[in-house]
Protein backbone atom coordinates (compact mmCIF):
# COMPACT_ATOMS: atom_id res chain seq x y z
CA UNK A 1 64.84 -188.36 -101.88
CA UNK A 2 66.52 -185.25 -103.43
CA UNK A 3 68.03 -185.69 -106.94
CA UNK A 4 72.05 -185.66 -106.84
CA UNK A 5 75.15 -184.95 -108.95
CA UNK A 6 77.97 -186.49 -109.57
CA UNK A 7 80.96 -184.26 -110.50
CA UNK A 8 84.56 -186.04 -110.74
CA UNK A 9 86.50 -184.40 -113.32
CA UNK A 10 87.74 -180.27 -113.61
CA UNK A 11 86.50 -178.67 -117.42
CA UNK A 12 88.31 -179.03 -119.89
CA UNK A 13 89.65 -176.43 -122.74
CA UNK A 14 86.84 -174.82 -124.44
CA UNK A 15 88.76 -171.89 -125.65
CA UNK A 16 86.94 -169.31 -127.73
CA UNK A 17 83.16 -170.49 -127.44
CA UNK A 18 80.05 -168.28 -127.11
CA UNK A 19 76.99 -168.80 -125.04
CA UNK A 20 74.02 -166.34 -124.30
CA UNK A 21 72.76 -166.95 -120.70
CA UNK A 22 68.79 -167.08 -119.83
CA UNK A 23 66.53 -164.02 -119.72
CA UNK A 24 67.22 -161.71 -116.53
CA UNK A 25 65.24 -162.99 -113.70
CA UNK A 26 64.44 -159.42 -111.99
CA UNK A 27 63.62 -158.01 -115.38
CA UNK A 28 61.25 -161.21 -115.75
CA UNK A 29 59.55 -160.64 -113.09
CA UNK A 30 59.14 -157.43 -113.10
CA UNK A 31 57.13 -157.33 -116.49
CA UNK A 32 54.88 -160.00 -115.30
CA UNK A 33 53.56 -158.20 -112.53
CA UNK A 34 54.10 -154.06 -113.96
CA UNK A 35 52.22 -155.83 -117.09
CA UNK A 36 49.24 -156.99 -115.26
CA UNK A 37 48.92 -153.50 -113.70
CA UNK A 38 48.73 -152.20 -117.57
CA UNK A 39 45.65 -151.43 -119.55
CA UNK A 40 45.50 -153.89 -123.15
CA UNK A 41 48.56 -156.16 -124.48
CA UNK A 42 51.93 -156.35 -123.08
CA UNK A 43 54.70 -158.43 -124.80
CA UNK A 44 57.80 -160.13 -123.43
CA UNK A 45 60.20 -162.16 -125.63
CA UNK A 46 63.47 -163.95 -124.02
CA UNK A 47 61.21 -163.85 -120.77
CA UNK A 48 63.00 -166.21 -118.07
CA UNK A 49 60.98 -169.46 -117.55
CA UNK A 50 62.42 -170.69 -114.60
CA UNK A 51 60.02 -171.86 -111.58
CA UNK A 52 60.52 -168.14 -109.67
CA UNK A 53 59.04 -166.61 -112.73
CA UNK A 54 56.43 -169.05 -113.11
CA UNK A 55 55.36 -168.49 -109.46
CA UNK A 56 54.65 -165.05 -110.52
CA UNK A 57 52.51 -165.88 -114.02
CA UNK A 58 49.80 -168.91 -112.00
CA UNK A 59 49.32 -165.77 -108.97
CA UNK A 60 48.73 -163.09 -111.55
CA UNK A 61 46.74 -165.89 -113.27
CA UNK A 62 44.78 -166.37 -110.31
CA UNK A 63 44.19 -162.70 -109.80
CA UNK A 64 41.82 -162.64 -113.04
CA UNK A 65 44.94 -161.81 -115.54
CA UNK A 66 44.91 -163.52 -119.12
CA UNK A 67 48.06 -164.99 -119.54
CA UNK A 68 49.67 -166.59 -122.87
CA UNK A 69 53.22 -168.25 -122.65
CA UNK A 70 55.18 -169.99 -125.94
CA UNK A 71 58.36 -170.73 -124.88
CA UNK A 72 60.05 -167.76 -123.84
CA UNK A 73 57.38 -165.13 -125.45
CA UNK A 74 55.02 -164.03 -122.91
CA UNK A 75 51.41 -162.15 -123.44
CA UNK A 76 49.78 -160.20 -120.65
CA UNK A 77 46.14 -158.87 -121.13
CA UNK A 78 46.53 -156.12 -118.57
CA UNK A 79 43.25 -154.38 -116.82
CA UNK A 80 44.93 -151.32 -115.30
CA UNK A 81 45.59 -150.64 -111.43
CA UNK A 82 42.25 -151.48 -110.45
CA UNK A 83 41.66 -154.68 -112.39
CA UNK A 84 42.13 -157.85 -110.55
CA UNK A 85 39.49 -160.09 -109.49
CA UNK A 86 39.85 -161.09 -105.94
CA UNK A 87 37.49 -164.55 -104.69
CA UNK A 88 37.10 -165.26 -100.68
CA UNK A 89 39.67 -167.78 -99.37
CA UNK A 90 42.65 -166.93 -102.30
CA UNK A 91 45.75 -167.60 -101.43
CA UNK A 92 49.11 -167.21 -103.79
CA UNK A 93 51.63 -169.13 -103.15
CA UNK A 94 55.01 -167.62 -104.39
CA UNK A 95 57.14 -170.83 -104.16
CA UNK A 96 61.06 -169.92 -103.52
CA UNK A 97 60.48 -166.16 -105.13
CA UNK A 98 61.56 -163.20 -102.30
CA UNK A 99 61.17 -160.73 -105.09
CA UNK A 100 57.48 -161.87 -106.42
CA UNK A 101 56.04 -162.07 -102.50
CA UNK A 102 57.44 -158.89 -102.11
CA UNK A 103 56.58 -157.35 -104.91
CA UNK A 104 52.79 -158.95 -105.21
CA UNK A 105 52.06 -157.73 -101.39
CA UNK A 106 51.99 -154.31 -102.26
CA UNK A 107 49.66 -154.31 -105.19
CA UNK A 108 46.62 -156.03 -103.69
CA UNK A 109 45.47 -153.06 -101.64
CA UNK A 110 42.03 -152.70 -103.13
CA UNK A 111 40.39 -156.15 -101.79
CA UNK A 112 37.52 -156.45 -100.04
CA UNK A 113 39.14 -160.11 -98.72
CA UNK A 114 42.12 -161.54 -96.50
CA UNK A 115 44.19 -162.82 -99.57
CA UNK A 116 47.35 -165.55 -97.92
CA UNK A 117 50.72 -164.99 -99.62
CA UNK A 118 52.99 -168.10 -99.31
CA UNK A 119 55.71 -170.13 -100.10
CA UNK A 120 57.90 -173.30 -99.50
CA UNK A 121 59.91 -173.90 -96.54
CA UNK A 122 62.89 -171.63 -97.61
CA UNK A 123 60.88 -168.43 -98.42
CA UNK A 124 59.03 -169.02 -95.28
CA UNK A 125 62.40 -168.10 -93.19
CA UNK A 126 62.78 -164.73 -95.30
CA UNK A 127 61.81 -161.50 -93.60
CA UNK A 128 58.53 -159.40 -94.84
CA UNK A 129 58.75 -156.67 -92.19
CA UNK A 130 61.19 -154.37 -94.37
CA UNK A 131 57.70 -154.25 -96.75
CA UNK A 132 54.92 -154.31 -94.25
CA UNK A 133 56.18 -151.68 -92.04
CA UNK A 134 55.87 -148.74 -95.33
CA UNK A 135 52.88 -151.00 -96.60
CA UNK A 136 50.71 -150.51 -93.46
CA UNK A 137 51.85 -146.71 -93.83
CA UNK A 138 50.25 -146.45 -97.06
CA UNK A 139 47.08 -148.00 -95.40
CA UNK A 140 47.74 -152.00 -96.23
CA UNK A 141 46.15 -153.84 -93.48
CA UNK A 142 47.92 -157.00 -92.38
CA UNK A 143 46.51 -159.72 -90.49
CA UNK A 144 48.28 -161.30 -87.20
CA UNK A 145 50.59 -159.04 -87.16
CA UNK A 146 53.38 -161.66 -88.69
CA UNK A 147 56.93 -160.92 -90.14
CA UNK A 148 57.74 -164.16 -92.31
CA UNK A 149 54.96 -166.11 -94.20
CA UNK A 150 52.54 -167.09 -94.59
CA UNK A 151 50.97 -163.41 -94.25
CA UNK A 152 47.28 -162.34 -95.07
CA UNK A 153 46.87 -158.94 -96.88
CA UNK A 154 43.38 -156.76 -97.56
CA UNK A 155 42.88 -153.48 -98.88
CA UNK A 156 42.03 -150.40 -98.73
CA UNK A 157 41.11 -149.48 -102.65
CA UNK A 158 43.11 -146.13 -102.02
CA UNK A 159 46.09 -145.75 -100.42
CA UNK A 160 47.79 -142.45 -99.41
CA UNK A 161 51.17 -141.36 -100.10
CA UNK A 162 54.04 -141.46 -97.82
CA UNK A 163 57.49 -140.21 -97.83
CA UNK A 164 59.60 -143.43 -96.31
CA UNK A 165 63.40 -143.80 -95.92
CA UNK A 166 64.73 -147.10 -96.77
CA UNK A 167 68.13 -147.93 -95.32
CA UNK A 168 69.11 -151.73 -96.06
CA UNK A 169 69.66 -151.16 -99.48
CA UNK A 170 67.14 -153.79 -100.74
CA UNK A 171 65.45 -153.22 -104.33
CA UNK A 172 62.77 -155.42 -103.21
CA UNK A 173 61.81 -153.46 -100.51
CA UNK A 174 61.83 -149.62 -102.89
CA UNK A 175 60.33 -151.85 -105.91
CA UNK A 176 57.39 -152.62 -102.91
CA UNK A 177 57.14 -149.43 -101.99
CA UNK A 178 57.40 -147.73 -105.48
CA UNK A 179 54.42 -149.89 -106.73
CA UNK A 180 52.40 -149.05 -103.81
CA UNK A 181 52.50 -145.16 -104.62
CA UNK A 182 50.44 -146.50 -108.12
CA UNK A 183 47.53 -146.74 -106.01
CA UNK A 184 48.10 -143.78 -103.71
CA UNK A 185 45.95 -140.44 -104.46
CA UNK A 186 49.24 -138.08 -104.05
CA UNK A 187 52.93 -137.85 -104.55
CA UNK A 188 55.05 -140.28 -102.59
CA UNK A 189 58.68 -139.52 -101.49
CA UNK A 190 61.15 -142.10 -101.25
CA UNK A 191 64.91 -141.94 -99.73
CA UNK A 192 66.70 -144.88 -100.39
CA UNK A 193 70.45 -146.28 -99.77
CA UNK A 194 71.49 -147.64 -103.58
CA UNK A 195 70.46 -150.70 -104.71
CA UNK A 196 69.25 -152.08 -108.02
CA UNK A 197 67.58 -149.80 -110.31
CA UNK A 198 65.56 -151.79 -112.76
CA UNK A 199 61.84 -150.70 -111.24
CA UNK A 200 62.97 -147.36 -111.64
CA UNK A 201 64.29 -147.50 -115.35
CA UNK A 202 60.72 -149.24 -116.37
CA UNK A 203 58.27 -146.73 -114.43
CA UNK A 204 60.64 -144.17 -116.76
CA UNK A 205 61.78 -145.43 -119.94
CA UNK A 206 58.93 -148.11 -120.73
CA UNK A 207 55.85 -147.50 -118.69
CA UNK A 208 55.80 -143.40 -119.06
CA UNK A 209 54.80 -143.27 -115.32
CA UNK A 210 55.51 -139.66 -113.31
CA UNK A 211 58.67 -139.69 -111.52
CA UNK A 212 61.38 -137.78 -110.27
CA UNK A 213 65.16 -139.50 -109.58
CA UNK A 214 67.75 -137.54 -107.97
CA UNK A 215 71.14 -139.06 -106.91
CA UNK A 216 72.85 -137.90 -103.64
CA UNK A 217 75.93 -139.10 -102.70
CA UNK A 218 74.90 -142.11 -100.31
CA UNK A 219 71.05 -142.45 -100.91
CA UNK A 220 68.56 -142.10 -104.30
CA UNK A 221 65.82 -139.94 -103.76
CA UNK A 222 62.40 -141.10 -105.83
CA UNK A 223 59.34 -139.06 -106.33
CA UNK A 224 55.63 -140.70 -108.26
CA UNK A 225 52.85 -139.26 -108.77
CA UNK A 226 49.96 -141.71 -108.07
CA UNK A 227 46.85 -142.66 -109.89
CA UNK A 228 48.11 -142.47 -113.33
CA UNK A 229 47.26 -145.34 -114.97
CA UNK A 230 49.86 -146.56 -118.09
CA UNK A 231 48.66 -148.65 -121.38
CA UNK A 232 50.29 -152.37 -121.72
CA UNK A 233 54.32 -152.46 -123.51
CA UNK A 234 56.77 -154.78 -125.14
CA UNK A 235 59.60 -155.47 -123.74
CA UNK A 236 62.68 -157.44 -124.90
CA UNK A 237 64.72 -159.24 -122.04
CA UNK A 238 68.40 -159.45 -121.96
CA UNK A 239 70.37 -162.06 -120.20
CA UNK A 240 70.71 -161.99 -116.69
CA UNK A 241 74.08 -161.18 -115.56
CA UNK A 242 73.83 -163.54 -111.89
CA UNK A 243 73.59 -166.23 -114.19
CA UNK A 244 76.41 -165.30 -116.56
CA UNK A 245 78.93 -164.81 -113.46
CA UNK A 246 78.85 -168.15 -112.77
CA UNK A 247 80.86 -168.86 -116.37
CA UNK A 248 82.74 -165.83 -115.77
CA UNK A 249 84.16 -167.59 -112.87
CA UNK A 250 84.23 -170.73 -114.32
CA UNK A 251 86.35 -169.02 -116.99
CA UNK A 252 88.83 -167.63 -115.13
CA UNK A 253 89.35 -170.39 -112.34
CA UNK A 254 89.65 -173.08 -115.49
CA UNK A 255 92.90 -173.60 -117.41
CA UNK A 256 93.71 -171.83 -120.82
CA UNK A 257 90.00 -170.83 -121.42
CA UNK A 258 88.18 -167.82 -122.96
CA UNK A 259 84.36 -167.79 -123.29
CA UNK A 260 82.17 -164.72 -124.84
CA UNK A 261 78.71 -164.26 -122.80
CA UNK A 262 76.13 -162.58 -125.18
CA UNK A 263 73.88 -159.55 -124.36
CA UNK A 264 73.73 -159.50 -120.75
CA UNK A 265 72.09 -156.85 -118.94
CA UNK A 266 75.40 -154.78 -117.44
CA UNK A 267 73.18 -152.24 -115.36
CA UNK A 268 76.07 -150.24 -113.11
CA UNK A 269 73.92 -151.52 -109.70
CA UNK A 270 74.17 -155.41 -110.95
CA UNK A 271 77.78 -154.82 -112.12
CA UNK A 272 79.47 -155.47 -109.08
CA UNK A 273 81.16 -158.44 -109.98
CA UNK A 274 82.45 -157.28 -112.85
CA UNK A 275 84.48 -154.49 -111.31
CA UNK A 276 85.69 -156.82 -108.30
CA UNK A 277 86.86 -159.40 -109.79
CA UNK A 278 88.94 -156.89 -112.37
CA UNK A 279 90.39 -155.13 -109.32
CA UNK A 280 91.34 -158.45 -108.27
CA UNK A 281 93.08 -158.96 -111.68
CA UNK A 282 90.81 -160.66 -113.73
CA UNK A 283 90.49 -158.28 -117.08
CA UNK A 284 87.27 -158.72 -117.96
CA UNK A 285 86.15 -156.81 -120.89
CA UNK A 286 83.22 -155.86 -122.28
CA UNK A 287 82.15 -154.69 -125.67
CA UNK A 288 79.17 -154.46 -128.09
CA UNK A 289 77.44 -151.97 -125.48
CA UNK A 290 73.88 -150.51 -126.28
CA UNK A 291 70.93 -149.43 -124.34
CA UNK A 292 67.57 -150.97 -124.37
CA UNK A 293 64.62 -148.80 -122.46
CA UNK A 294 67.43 -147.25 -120.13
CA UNK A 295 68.65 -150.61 -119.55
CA UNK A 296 72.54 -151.03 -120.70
CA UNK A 297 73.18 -154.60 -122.39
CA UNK A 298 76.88 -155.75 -123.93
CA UNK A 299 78.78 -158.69 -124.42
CA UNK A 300 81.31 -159.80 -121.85
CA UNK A 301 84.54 -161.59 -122.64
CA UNK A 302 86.89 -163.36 -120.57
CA UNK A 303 89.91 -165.25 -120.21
CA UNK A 304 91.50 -167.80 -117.77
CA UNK A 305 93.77 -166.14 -115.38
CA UNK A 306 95.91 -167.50 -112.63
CA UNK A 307 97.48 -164.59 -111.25
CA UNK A 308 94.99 -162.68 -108.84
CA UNK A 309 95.57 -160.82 -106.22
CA UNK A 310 93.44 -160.26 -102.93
CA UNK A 311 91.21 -157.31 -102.43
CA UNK A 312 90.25 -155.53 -99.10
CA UNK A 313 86.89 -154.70 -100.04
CA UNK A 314 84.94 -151.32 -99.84
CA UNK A 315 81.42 -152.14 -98.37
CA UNK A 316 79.78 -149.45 -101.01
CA UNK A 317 79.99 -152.08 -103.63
CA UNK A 318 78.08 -154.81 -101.70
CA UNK A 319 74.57 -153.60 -103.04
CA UNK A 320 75.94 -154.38 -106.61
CA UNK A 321 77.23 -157.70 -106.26
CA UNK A 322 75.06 -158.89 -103.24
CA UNK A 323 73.73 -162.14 -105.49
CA UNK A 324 77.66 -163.09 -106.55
CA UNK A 325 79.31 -162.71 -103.34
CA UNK A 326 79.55 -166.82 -102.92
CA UNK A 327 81.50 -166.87 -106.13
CA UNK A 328 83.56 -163.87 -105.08
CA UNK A 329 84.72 -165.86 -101.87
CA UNK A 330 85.60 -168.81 -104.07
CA UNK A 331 87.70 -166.23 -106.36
CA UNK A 332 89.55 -164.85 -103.22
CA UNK A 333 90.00 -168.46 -102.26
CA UNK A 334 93.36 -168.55 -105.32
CA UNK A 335 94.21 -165.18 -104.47
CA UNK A 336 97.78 -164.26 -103.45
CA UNK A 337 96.86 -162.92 -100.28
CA UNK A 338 94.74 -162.26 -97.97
CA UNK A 339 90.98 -160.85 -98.68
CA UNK A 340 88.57 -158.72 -96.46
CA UNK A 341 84.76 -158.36 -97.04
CA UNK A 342 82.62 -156.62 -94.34
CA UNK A 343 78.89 -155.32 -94.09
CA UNK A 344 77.62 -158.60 -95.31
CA UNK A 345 74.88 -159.74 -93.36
CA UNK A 346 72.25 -159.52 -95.96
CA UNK A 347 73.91 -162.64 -97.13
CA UNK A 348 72.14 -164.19 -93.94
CA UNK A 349 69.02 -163.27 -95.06
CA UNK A 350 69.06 -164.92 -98.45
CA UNK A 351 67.31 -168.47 -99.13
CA UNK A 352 69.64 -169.76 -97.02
CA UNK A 353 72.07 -168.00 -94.77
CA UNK A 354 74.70 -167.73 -97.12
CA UNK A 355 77.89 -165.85 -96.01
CA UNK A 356 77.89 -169.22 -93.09
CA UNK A 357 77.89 -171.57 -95.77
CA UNK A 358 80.59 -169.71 -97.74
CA UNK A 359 82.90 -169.86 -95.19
CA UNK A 360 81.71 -173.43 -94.45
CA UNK A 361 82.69 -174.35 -98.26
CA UNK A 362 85.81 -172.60 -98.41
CA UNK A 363 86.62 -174.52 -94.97
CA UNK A 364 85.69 -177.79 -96.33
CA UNK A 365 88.15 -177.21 -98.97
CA UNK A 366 90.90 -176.20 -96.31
CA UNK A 367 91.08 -172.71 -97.24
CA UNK A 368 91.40 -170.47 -94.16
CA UNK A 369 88.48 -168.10 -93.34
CA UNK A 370 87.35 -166.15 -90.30
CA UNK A 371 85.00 -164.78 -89.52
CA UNK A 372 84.92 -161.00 -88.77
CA UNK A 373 82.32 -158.49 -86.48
CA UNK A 374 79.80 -161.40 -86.89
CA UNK A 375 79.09 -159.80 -91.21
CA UNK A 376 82.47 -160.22 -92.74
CA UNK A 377 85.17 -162.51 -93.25
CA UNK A 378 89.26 -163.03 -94.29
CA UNK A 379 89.93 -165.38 -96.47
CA UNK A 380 93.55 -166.30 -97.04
CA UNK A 381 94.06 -167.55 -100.77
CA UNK A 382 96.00 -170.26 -101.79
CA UNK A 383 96.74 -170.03 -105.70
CA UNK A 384 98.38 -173.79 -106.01
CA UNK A 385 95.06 -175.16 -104.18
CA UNK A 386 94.79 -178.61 -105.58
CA UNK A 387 91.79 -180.31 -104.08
CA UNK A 388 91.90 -184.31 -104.42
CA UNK A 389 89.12 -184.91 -101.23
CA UNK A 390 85.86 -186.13 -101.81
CA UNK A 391 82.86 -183.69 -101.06
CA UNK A 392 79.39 -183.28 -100.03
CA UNK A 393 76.74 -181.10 -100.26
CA UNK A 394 73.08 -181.14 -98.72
CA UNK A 395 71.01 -179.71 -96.71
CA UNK A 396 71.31 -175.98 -97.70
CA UNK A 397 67.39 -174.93 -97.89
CA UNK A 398 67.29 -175.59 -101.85
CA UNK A 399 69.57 -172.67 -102.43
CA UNK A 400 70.11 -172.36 -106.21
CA UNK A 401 73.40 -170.32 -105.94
CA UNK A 402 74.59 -172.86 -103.12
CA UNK A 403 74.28 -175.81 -106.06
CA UNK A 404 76.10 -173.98 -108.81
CA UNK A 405 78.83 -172.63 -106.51
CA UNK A 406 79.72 -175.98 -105.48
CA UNK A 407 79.30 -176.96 -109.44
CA UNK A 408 82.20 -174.59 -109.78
CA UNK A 409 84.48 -174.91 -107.15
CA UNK A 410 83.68 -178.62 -108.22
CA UNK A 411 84.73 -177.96 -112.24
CA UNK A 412 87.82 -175.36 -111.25
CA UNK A 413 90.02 -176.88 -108.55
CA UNK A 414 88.97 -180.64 -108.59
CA UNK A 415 88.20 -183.22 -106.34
CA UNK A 416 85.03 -185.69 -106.00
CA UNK A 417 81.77 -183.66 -105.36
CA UNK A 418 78.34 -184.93 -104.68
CA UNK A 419 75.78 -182.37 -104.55
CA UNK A 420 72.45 -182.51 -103.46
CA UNK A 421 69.02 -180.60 -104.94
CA UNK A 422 70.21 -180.81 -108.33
CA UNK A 423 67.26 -179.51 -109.29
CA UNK A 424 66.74 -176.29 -107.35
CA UNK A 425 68.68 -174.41 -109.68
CA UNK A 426 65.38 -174.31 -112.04
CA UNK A 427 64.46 -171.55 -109.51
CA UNK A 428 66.85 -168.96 -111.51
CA UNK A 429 68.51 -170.74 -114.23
CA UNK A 430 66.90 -173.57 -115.91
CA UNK A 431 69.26 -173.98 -118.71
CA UNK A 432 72.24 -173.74 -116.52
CA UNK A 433 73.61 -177.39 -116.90
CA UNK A 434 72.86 -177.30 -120.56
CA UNK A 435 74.98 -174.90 -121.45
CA UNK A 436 78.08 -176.44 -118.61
CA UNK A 437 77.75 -179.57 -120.40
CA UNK A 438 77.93 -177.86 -123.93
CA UNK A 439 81.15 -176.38 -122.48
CA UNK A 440 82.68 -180.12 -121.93
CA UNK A 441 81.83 -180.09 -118.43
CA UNK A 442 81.01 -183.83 -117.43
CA UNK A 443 78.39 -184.30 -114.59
CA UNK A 444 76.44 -187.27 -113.59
């Protein structure tokens, strides 16, 4: 039986308080597995320890990598590109992580065995062809011939280069792709729509690796040299800004309330929300801004604010907010107005199929939604919602944004809500009802 909350009562004030949000997951991730590709010591302090992260540390583990973990400081004894130790039969099982099965696949190319990368139910209904199809280009061999887990992966030791045009926009799929051309003996070219840019800053500003970026006006064009090994690096983690946006909302749906969020990681391709939300009126600010290894961190400040307006959204910032769009919807939901948002059908592809149970949220809650071209929707706002109904939410694959939306919607605009997987949120954002209930929120 799934563990449940109980959540009767809206916040109350907490005007002027401070909070500093978990270690960014991507970032988290991403030095666990770069790090084990290192030669010597790499060190990671405010490293996220949520159970996505963790599924990365036991398969590195289980590649030969030492790994040391004291609360959020991290120690990787890295052996270089060509340093894991594979055993017949090994399988890794990623557990609810899209990024770590992604990323993992493509840098286990020089096994002699079949190695099985899994998950649980939820990951097992995510795509893997956007990886295997420029994976088997380098020379990956996959077994089967499958698209969704479990998949088997083997070798070869080198790879050669490719050039490879990537056109959903999904960091996972360059960050695959990118790390493959470590093992290639050549330069690989890579054309790619926008999307997050944190692999990119690290093979640059922290692991020293040859590359060339060049921005064009619709794509990002990425060139690295392979076989160039890189010694091991610290690395200090700021917080993740997915799980700060859920207090910015939370801010500015509540009543009378201002809340500071603590160095946050504010790179421009994670920033979407930011910049929707204050073209829908919200005035977010940010201050204290510095740069950390090409990564830009800041505090973030915001108020309460019941006046929004509706937005008719340009698809080019989807990339950049494609994580907060279930909080956006909720936002648009006590707009004046009506909002448009189109080109979303990545949502679908998410742990669960997300932009469905946005609208099927906002509908419970008697806001009216439609659904547009089969990837967008309208939603028209209603700024004196007052929800009194009782609620309930299951059966939505474990998603961890799913829960806290409805944690929300649930301390913003009222009503009874009883919300299923209370734990799946440990996924992303294991401190996340910690710091609600430090705010005053009451939950059961």
């Amino acid at each position: 039986m799934s563990k449940v909350v109980l959540i009767k009562n809206k916040i109350e004030n907490f005007k002027k308080k401070s909070i500093n949000v978990d270690g960014d997951k991507s970032l988290s991730i991403r030095f666990v597995l770069l790090s084990s590709l290192s030669k010597g010591r790499s060190v990671a302090s405010n490293l996220l320890r949520s159970e996505d992260v963790d599924s990365a540390i036991k398969s590195i583990r289980k590649l030969g990598i030492k790994i040391k973990i004291k609360n959020d400081y991290c120690e990787v004894i890295g052996k270089g590109l060509y340093g894991f130790n594979y055993k017949k039969n090994l399988v890794l099982n990623l557990g609810n992580s899209g990024t770590s099965a992604r990323l993992i696949t493509s840098m286990l190319s020089n096994t002699n065995y079949w190695v099985k990368i899994t998950g649980d139910k939820s990951l097992k209904r995510r795509d893997m062809s956007r990886i295997i199809k420029p994976l088997k280009s380098f020379g990956i061999n996959f077994k089967n011939n499958r698209s969704k887990l479990p998949i088997w992966v083997k070798g070869p030791k080198l790879l050669k280069p490719i050039k490879y045009t990537e056109n959903l926009g999904s960091a996972q799929c360059k960050s695959a792709v990118m790390i493959a051309a470590l093992k290639a003996n050549g330069k690989t070219q890579l054309k790619c729509v926008q999307s997050r840019t944190h692999t990119e800053l690290m093979f640059k500003n922290v692991l020293k690796i040859p590359i060339k970026l060049e921005k064009k006006k619709n794509f990002d064009i990425i060139e690295i040299d392979g076989m160039n090994e890189f010694r091991g690096f610290n690395y200090k983690i700021p917080g993740d800004i997915s799980s700060a946006s859920f207090f910015i909302v939370l801010t500015l749906l509540s009543n009378k309330n201002s809340l500071s969020i603590k160095n946050v990681n504010i790179n421009p391709s994670r920033t979407g929300i930011i910049k929707i939300l204050n073209m829908m009126g919200a005035q977010i600010k940010i201050f204290n801004k510095k740069s950390y290894k090409g990564e830009p961190t800041a505090d973030i400040f915001i108020q309460s604010n019941k006046r929004l307006k509706a937005i008719n959204l340009n698809p080019k910032f989807n990339s950049s907010a494609i994580d907060e769009f279930l909080l956006i919807f909720l936002v648009a939901s006590m707009c004046r107005g009506i909002s448009t948002f189109k080109n979303l059908s990545e949502l679908n592809k998410k742990e669960s199929k997300r932009l469905d149970w946005g609208i099927k949220i906002l509908k419970m809650m008697n806001i009216k939604v439609k659904k547009i071209n089969n990837n967008g929707l309208k939603i028209w706002g209603n700024p004196n919602l007052k929800i009194k109904k009782s609620f309930e939410i299951k059966k939505f694959l474990k998603d961890h944004r799913i829960f806290m939306l409805s944690t929300i919607a649930a301390l913003t605009l009222g009503g009874k809500w009883k919300i299923h997987d209370a734990s799946c949120f440990k996924t992303s954002f294991p401190k996340y009802l910690e710091i609600l209930k430090t705010l005053g929120a009451k939950i059961k």
